[in-house]
Each structure stands twice: as C-alpha cells, then as structure tokens.
Protein backbone atom coordinates (compact mmCIF):
# COMPACT_ATOMS: atom_id res chain seq x y z
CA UNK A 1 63.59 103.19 113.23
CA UNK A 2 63.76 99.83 111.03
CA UNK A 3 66.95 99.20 109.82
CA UNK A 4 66.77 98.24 106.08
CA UNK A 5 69.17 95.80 104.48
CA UNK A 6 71.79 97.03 102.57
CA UNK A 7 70.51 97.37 99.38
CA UNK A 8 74.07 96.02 97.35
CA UNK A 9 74.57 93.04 99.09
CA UNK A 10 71.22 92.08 98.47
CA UNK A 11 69.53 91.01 95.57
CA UNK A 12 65.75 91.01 94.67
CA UNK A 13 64.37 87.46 93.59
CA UNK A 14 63.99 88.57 89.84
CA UNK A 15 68.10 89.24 90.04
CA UNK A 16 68.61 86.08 91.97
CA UNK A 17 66.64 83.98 89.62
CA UNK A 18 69.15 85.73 86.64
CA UNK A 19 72.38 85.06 88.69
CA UNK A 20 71.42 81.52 88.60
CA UNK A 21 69.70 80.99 85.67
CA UNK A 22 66.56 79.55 87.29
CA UNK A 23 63.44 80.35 87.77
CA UNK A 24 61.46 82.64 90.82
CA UNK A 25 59.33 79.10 91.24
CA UNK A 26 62.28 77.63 91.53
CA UNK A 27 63.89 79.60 94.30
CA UNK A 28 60.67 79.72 95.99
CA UNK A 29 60.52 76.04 96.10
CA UNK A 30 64.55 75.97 97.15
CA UNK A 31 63.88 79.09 100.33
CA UNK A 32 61.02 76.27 101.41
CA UNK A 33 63.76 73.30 101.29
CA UNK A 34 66.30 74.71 102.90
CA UNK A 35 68.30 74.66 100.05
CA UNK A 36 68.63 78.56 99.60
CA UNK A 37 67.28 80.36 102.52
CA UNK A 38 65.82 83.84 101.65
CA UNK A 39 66.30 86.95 103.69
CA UNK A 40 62.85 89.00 104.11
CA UNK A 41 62.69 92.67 103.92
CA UNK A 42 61.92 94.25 106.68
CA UNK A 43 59.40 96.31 105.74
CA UNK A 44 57.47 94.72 102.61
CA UNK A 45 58.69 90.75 103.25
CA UNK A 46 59.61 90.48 99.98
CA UNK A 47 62.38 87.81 99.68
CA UNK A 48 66.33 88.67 99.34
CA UNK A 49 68.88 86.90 98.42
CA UNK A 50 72.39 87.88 100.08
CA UNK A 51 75.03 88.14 96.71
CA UNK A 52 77.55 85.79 98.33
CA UNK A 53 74.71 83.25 99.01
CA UNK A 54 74.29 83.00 95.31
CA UNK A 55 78.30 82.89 94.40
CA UNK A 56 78.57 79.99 97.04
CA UNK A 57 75.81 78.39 95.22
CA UNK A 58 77.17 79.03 91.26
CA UNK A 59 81.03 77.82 93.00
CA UNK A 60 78.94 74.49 94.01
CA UNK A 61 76.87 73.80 91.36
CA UNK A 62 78.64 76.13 88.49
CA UNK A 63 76.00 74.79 86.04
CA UNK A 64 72.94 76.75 88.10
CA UNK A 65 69.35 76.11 86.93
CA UNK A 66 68.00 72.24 88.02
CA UNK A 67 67.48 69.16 85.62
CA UNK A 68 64.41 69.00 83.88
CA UNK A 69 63.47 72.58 83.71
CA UNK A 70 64.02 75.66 80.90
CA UNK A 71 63.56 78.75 83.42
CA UNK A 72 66.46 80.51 80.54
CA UNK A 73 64.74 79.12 77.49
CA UNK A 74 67.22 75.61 77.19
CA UNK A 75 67.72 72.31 79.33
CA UNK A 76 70.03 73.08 82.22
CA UNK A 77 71.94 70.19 84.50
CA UNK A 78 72.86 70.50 87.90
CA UNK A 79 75.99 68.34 87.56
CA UNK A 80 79.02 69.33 89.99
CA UNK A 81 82.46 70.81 88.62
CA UNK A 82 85.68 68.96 89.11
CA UNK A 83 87.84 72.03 90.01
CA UNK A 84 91.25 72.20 87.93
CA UNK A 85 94.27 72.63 90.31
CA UNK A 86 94.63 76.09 88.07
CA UNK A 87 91.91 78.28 88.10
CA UNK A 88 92.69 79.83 83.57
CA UNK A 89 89.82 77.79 82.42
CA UNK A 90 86.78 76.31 83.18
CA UNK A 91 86.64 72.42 83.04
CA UNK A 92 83.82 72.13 80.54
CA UNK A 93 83.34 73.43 77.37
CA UNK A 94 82.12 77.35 77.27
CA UNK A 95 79.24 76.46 75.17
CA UNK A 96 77.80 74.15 78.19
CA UNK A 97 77.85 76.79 80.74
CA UNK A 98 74.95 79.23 81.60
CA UNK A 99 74.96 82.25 79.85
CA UNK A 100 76.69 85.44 81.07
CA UNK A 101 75.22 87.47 83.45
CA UNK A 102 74.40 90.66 81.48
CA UNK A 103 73.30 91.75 78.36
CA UNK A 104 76.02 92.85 75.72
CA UNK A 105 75.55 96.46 76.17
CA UNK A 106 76.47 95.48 80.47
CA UNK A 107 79.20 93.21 79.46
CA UNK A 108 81.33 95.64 76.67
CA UNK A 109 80.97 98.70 79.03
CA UNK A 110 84.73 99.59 80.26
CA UNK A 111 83.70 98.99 83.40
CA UNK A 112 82.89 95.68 83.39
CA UNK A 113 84.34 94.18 80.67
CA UNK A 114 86.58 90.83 82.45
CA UNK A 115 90.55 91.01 82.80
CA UNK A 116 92.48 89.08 80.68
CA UNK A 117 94.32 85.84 81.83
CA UNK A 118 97.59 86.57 80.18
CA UNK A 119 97.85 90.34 80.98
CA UNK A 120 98.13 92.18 83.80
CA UNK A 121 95.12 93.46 85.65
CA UNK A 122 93.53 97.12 85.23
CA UNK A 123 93.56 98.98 88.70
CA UNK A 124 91.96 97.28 91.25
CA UNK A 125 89.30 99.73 93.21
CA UNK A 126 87.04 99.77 95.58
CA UNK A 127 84.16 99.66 92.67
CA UNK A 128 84.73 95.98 91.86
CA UNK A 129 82.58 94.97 94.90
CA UNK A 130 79.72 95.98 93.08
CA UNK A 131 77.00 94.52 91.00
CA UNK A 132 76.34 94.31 88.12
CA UNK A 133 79.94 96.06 88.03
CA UNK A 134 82.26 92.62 89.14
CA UNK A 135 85.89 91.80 88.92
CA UNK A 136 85.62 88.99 86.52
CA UNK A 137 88.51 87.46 84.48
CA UNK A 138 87.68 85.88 81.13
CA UNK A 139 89.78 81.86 80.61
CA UNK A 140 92.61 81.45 78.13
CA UNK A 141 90.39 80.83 75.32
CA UNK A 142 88.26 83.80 76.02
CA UNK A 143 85.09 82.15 75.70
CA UNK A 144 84.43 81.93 79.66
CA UNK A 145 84.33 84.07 82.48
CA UNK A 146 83.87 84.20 86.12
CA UNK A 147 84.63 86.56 89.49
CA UNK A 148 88.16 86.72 91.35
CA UNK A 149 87.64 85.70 94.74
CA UNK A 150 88.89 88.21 97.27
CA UNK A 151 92.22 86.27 97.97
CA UNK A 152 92.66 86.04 94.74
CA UNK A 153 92.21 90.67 94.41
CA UNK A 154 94.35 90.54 97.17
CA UNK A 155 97.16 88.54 95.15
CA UNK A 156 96.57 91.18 92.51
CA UNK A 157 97.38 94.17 94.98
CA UNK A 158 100.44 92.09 95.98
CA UNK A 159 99.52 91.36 99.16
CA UNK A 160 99.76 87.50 100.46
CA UNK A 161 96.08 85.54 100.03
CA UNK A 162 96.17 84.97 104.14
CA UNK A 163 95.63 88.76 104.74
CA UNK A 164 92.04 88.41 104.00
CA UNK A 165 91.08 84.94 104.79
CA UNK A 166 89.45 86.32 108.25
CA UNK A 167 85.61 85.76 109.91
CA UNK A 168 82.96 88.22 109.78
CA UNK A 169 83.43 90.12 106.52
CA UNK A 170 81.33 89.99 103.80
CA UNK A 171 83.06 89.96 100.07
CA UNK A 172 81.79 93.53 99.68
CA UNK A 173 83.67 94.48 102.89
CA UNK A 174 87.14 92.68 101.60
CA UNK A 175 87.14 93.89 98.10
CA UNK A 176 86.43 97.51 98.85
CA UNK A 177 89.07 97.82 101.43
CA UNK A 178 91.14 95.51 99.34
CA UNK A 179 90.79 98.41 96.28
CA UNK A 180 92.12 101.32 98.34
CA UNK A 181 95.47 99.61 99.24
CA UNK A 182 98.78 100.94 97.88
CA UNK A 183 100.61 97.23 96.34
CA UNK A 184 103.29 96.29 99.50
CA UNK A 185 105.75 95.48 96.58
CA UNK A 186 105.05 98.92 95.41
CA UNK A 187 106.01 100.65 99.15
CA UNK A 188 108.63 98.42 99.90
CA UNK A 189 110.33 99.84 97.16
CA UNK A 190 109.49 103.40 97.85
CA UNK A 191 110.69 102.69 101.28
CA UNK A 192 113.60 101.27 100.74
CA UNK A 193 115.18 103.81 98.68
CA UNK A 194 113.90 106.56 101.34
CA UNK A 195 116.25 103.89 103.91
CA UNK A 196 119.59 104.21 101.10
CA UNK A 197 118.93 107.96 101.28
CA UNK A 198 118.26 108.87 104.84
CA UNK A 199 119.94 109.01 108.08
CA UNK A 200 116.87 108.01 110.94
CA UNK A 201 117.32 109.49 113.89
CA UNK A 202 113.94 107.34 115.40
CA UNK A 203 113.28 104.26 113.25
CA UNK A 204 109.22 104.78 113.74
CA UNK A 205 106.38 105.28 112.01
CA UNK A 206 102.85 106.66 112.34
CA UNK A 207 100.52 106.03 109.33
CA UNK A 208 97.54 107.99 108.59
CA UNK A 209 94.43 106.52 106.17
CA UNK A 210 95.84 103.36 106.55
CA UNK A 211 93.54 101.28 104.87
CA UNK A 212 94.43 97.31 105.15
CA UNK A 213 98.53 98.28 105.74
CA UNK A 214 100.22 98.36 102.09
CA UNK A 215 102.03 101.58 102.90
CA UNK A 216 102.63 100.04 106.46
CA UNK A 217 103.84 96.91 104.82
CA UNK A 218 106.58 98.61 102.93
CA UNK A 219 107.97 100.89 106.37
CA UNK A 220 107.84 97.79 108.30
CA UNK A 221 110.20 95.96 105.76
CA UNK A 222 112.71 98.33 106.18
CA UNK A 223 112.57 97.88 110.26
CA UNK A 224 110.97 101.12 111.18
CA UNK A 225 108.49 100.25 114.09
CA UNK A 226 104.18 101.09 114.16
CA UNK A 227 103.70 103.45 116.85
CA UNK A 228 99.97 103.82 115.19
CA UNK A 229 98.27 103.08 112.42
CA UNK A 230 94.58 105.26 111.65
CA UNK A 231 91.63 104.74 109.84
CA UNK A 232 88.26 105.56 110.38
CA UNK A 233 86.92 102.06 109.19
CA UNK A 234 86.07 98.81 111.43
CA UNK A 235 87.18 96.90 108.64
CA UNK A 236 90.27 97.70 107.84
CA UNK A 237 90.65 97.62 111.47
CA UNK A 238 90.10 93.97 111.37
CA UNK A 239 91.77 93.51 108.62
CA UNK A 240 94.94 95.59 109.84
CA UNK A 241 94.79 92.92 113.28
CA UNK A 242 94.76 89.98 111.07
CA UNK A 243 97.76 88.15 111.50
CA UNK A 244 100.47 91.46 110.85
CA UNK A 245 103.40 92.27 112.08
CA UNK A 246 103.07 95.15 114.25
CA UNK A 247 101.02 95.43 117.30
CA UNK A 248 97.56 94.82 117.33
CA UNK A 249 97.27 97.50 119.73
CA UNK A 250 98.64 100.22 117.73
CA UNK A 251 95.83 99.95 115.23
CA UNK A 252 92.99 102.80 115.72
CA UNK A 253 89.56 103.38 114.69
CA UNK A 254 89.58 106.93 114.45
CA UNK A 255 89.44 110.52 111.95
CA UNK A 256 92.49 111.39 111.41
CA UNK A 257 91.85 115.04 111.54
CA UNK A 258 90.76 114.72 114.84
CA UNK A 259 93.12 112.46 116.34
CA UNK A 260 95.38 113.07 119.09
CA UNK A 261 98.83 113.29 117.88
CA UNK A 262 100.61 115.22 120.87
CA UNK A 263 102.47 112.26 122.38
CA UNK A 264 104.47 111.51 118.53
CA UNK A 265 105.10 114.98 118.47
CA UNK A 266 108.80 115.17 117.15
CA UNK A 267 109.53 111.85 118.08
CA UNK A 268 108.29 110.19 114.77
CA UNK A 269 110.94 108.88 111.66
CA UNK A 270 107.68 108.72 109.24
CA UNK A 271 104.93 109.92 108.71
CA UNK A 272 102.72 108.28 105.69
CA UNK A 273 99.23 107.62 104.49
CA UNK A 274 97.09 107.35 101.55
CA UNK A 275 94.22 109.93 102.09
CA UNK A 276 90.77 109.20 100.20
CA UNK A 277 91.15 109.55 96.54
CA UNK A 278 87.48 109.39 95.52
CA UNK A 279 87.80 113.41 95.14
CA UNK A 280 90.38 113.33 92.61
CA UNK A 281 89.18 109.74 90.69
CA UNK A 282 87.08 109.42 87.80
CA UNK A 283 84.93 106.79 89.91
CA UNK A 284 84.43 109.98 92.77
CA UNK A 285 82.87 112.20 90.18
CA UNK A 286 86.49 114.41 90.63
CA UNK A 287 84.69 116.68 93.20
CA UNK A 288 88.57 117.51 94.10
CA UNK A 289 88.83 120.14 97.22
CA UNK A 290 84.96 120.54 97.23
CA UNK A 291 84.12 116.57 98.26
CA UNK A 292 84.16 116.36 101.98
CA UNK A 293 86.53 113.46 101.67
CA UNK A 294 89.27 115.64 100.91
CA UNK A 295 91.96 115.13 103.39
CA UNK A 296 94.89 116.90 101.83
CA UNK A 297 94.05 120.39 102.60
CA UNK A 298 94.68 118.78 106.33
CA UNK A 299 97.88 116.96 105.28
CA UNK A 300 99.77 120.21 106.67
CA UNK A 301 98.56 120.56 109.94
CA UNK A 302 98.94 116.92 110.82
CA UNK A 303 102.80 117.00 109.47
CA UNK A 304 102.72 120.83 112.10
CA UNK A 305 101.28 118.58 114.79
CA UNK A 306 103.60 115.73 114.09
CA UNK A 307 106.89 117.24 113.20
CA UNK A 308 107.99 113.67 111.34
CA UNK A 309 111.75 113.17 109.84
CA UNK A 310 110.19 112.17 106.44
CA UNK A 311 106.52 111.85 104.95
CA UNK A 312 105.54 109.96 102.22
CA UNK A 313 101.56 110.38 100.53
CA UNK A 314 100.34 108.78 97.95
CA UNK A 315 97.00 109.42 95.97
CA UNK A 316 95.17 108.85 92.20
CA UNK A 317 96.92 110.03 89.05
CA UNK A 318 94.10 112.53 88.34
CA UNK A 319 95.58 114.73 91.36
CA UNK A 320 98.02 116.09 88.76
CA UNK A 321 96.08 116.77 86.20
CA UNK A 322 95.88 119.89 84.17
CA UNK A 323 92.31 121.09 86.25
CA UNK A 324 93.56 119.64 89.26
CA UNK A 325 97.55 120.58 89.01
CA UNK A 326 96.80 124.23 90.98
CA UNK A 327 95.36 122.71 94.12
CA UNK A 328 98.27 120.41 93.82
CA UNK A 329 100.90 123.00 94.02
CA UNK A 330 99.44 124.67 96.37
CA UNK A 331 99.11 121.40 98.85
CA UNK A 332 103.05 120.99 98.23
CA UNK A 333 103.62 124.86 98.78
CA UNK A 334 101.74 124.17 102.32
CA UNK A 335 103.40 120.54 103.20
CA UNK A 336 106.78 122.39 102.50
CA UNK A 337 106.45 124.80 105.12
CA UNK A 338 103.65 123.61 107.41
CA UNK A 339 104.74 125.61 109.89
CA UNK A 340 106.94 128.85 110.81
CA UNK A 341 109.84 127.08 112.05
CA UNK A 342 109.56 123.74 109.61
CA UNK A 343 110.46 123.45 106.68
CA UNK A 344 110.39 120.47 104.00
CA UNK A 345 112.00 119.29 100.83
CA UNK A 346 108.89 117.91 99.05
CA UNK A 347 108.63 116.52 95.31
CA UNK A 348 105.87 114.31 93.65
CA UNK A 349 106.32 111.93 91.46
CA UNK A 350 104.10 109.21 89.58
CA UNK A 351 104.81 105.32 89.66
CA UNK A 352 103.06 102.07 88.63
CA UNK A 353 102.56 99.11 90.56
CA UNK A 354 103.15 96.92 87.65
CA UNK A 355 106.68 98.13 87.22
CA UNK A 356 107.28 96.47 90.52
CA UNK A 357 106.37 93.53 90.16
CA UNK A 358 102.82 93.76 91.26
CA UNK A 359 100.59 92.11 88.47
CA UNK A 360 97.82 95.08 87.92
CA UNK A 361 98.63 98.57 85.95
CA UNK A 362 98.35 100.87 88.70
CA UNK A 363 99.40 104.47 88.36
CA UNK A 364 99.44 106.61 91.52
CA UNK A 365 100.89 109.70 92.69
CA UNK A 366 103.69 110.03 95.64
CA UNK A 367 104.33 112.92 97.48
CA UNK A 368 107.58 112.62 99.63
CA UNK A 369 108.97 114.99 102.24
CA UNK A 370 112.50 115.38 103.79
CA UNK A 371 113.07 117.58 106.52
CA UNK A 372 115.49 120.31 106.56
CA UNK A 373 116.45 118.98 102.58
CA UNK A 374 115.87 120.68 99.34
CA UNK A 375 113.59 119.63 96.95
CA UNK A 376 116.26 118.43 94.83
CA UNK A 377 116.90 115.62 97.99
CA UNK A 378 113.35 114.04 97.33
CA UNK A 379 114.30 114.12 93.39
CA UNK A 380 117.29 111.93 93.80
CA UNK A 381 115.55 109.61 96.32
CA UNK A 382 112.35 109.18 93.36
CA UNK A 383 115.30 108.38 90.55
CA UNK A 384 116.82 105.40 93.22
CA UNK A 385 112.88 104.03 93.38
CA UNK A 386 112.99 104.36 89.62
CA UNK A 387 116.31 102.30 89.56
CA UNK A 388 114.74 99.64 91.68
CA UNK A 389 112.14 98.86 89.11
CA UNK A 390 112.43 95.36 88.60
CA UNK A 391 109.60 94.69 85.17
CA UNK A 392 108.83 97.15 82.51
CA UNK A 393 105.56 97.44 80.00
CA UNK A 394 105.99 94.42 76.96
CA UNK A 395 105.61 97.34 74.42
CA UNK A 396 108.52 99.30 75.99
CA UNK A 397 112.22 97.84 75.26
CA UNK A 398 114.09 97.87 78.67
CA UNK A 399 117.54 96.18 79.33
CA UNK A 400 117.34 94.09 82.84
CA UNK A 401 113.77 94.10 83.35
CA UNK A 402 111.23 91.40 82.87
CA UNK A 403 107.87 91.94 81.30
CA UNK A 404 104.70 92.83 83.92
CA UNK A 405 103.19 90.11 85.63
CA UNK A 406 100.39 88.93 84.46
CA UNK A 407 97.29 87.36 85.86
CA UNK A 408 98.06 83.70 84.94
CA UNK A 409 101.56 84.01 86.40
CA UNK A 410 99.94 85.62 89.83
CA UNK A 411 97.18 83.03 90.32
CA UNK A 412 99.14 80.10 89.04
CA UNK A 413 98.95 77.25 91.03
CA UNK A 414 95.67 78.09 93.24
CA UNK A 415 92.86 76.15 93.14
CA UNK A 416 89.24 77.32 90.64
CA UNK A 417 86.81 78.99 92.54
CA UNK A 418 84.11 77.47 90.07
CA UNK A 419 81.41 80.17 89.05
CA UNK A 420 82.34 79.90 85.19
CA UNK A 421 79.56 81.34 82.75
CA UNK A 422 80.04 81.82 78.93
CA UNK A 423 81.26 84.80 77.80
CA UNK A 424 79.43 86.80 74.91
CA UNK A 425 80.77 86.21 71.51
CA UNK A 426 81.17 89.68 71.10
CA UNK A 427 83.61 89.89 73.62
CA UNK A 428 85.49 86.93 73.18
C-alpha cells in the first residue's frame, strides 16, 4: 500500500502561497529554481510544501512575497532581517511586515490567540504543533507576532534549550513531546520534599509514561538512580538519549501495561509517571475511563507488580473535576491497596508550574503514595512542596515570593528566530 504523507506537516500550495504571502506562480517558478523544492503527493502529484520548509524560509527572508509583485494585493520586498540579540520585537516596524496568517475570526479564537511577552505563558500542550493552531507570541508593542521555536517551548517547560537541539525530528515531533512534559523545576520540587520526608531504603527509580524525562529530571536531582525509563514513543526515546544523565540504556520503547517488571519487583525506591491525559483534557474530548488511552485504571497493578517505596503520578486538572471526581476516588481507593498484603498512604493534590519558577501557568494534578504511611503522611509531604514555592500569581499578595516568570524574562538574551508578521488590530 502507498504510504501518504502526513497530512499536518504538509501543506497544499494554496496554504503555502498564504504562509508566505506569494503567489502559486510564484512558488511554481521557486520548486523549478531550486529555491523551494516541492514534495509531490504520492498519489495525485500535486505539490506539498513541508511546514518547516516554509518557517525556514519566513526566518530567512521574514518579509516573504518577492520585489515587484502584489500576489496579497500590495508591493512586497524581499529584504533580509537583521536579527536583534533579543527576540521581544521585530526589527522593523509592524506596519511593514506581511499580514498575519489568519483571518480575525482564526486569530481571536482562545486557541490561537499569541502569548504575551510580559506574562507568563498559558499551558504548553501537545496541540501547539499544529496548524493553523501555533504557539505564537505577540512583541512588546503588541502589534507583531511570530512562532516560538521549539528550544524556545522547551525554555517555557523549564527544561534547558540543549534537550531538543537533536537530528532527525521534525518541529511537530519536538513540540508535541515537548507539551506532555511535567516542568523539571516543577518535579524537582515535588521530589525534593518526598527526599526531607522519607527514609530510602533503595535510592532508585523506575518511571512509567515518561515522555522527554521532566518527572525523571526531578528524581535524578535528588540522587535516586534510572533503573528504566518507558514510553511507547520513538521520540521521546530519542529525546530521553539526548545528552541526559542517566543511562542511555535504561531508556525503553515499550507499553507500559505490558512491560516486564519482574526483575524491579520490591527492589524499587520510586515509582512515577505521567500517564496520557488526553482522556481527562478539554483538548481529548474528556472521554475519561472510556478513551483507550486511559492508563490509570492500570496504575494499580503496575504499583502490585512493582511493590515501589513511594509513587508519585501526575495528570490534567480536569481529573478532579466534579464529573470526573468518582473515577478519581475510586483510582486512589485501588492505588491504596493494590494488593492484599500492600497497602499505601495516597493523597492528591493540585500545583502550578508557575509557582515554581517555571514561566507558563500550568495546573496539574499529583497523586503521591507512601508505603506502609497514612494518608495524613502524603498530606504533610504536599504542605513542604507548598513551602518550597519560590513565585506566587502578581494579583495574589505573598510575603517572600517573587512574581511568575514571564516570557521576556525566560527568553531574554536568545537570539530572534525572525518569522515576524503583523498582528491584527483587533488583537493588539
């Protein structure tokens, strides 16, 4: 059978010609040059222009269109941008950009509409690899806009830019693994108070749904040693090889509810992971228990099979909400006594990213589990995480604590990707 191309990280000449702000002639003319090679499909040989092609292209020549022609309705230059050594503005004038990328009724929908430079970002997820639907951040002025690189996502999840800067991957690929991630300032924090409050008797660490390593980030900070790390993508594989600092060997492509966990079997400290929260997000359509995704009906029997000191879970906000909030009890009722003979002090509790120091609002739910320990034991290690909040919301008054992180402060410093386009006025 023909393998088609995938249909996201490819766009149809009319869509190209939009990005741009040129005409189909023109990148007809440009795929005979050289100058923009298109991709044919495979079946009809209609041309195809890979997404990241076209950013390369508006980062080079962030004016688009060529001199002498009016494919948008007005004279466009193909003069080249003098990056800024800060990337919070473009460095011409908005009105001499091209125009944005989408009409107004595109652009003001929530889920597009760009972050702002001097606030912190809205949660990063796996959705801003999209198109139209782009992680875009409008300048200082708020009269131009253009897309965060994926170091720059990365910076905003609070992991270092170098984590991503690896062969092979597409932008798609980085951002949506990027999204999943739980903020390493975040789990460093959760782990650290779990260290204050517990006594290891092995200072190891298996981590299920491990995405690109945030949660692992935070256990290794605290010393506790990768005896594997799981997750059923090749990407995050790569990315989880890239330059870390556990064993690249450790790292498995595999389903964690069929993996083979017999030789950790009471031998673990920790057990963590952040199982697919698609069910229980907006984004996931909130299928909850009935999306095939669902891992935490399973959480149980890999804690029976696994027999760790401690657990620690994390997942979306919208797990504890009022439809949702009976499935959740009844997944701590289960993790509490996953088996006969074990038994668990579990609690949940929800914390945001941005109190930590990580410069994006991100609310998510933690599930933590001591063995042998009341309830009341995973209480008092969730008010030591609270105490090791280090920033607080501007609106809220909070002695000792320094207002979120914004944007600006996060990406200050690092070079402008280019791609700048005028915002709408409406937006502004």
């Amino acid at each position: 059978m023909t393998k088609l191309l995938p249909s996201r990280d490819y766009l149809q000449i009319r869509e190209a010609a939009q990005v741009l702000g040129v005409s189909e002639q023109t990148l007809r003319n440009w795929d005979r040059a050289g100058k923009l090679r298109a991709h044919r499909h495979p079946i009809n040989g209609y041309r195809l222009y890979r997404a990241t092609d076209l950013h390369a292209l508006l980062r080079e020549f962030p004016y688009g269109g060529e001199a002498g022609q009016r494919p948008v309705g007005r004279q466009l230059t193909l003069e080249l941008l003098t990056p800024e050594t800060n990337g919070s503005s473009p460095a011409q004038e908005p009105h001499s950009l091209p125009p944005s990328h989408w009409s107004a009724e595109v652009a003001l929908d929530p889920k597009h509409r760009p972050q702002r430079w001097d606030s912190p970002s809205s949660t990063v997820r796996r959705d801003w690899r999209k198109y139209p639907q782009e992680a875009h951040v409008l300048d200082r002025s708020g009269g131009a806009y253009r897309r965060f690189s994926p170091e720059e996502i990365a910076i905003l999840q609070g992991f270092p830019a170098e984590v991503v800067r690896i062969d092979g991957l597409t932008n798609r690929q980085l951002i949506a693994s990027i999204g999943d991630a739980v903020p390493p300032p975040l789990a460093r924090a959760v782990f650290g108070a779990i260290d204050e409050v517990w006594d290891w008797n092995s200072r190891t660490a298996i981590e299920i749904c491990a995405g690109i390593g945030g949660l692992a980030e935070g256990a290794a900070a605290i010393g506790l040693e990768h005896e594997a790390l799981i997750d059923i993508s090749p990407v995050c594989k790569a990315l989880l090889t890239n330059n870390r600092t556990w064993r690249a060997g450790v790292v498995h492509t595999a389903d964690v509810k069929g993996f083979d966990y017999s030789e950790f079997r009471s031998s673990v400290g920790l057990l963590s992971g952040g199982p697919p929260c698609q069910p229980w997000s907006q984004s996931g359509h909130g299928r909850g228990q009935a999306d095939e995704r669902d891992l935490l009906g399973h959480l149980d029997e890999i804690v029976r099979q696994v027999e760790p000191e401690v657990f620690v879970f994390e997942n979306v906000p919208g797990l504890a909400t009022a439809a949702n909030a009976p499935y959740l009890r009844h997944v701590v009722a289960r993790l509490s006594a996953p088996s006969p003979t074990l038994r668990y002090g579990v609690m949940v509790g929800l914390l945001n990213a941005a109190d930590f120091g990580v410069p994006q609002v991100r609310r998510r739910i933690f599930i933590l589990g001591f063995r042998d320990r009341p309830a009341a034991f995973a209480g008092h290690c969730f008010a030591r995480i609270e105490r090791a909040a280090t920033h607080r919301d501007p609106a809220l008054p909070r002695a000792g604590r320094r207002r979120w992180v914004t944007i600006g402060e996060a990406l200050e410093g690092r070079p402008d990707p280019g791609g700048w386009r005028r915002w709408i006025a409406a937006a502004a």
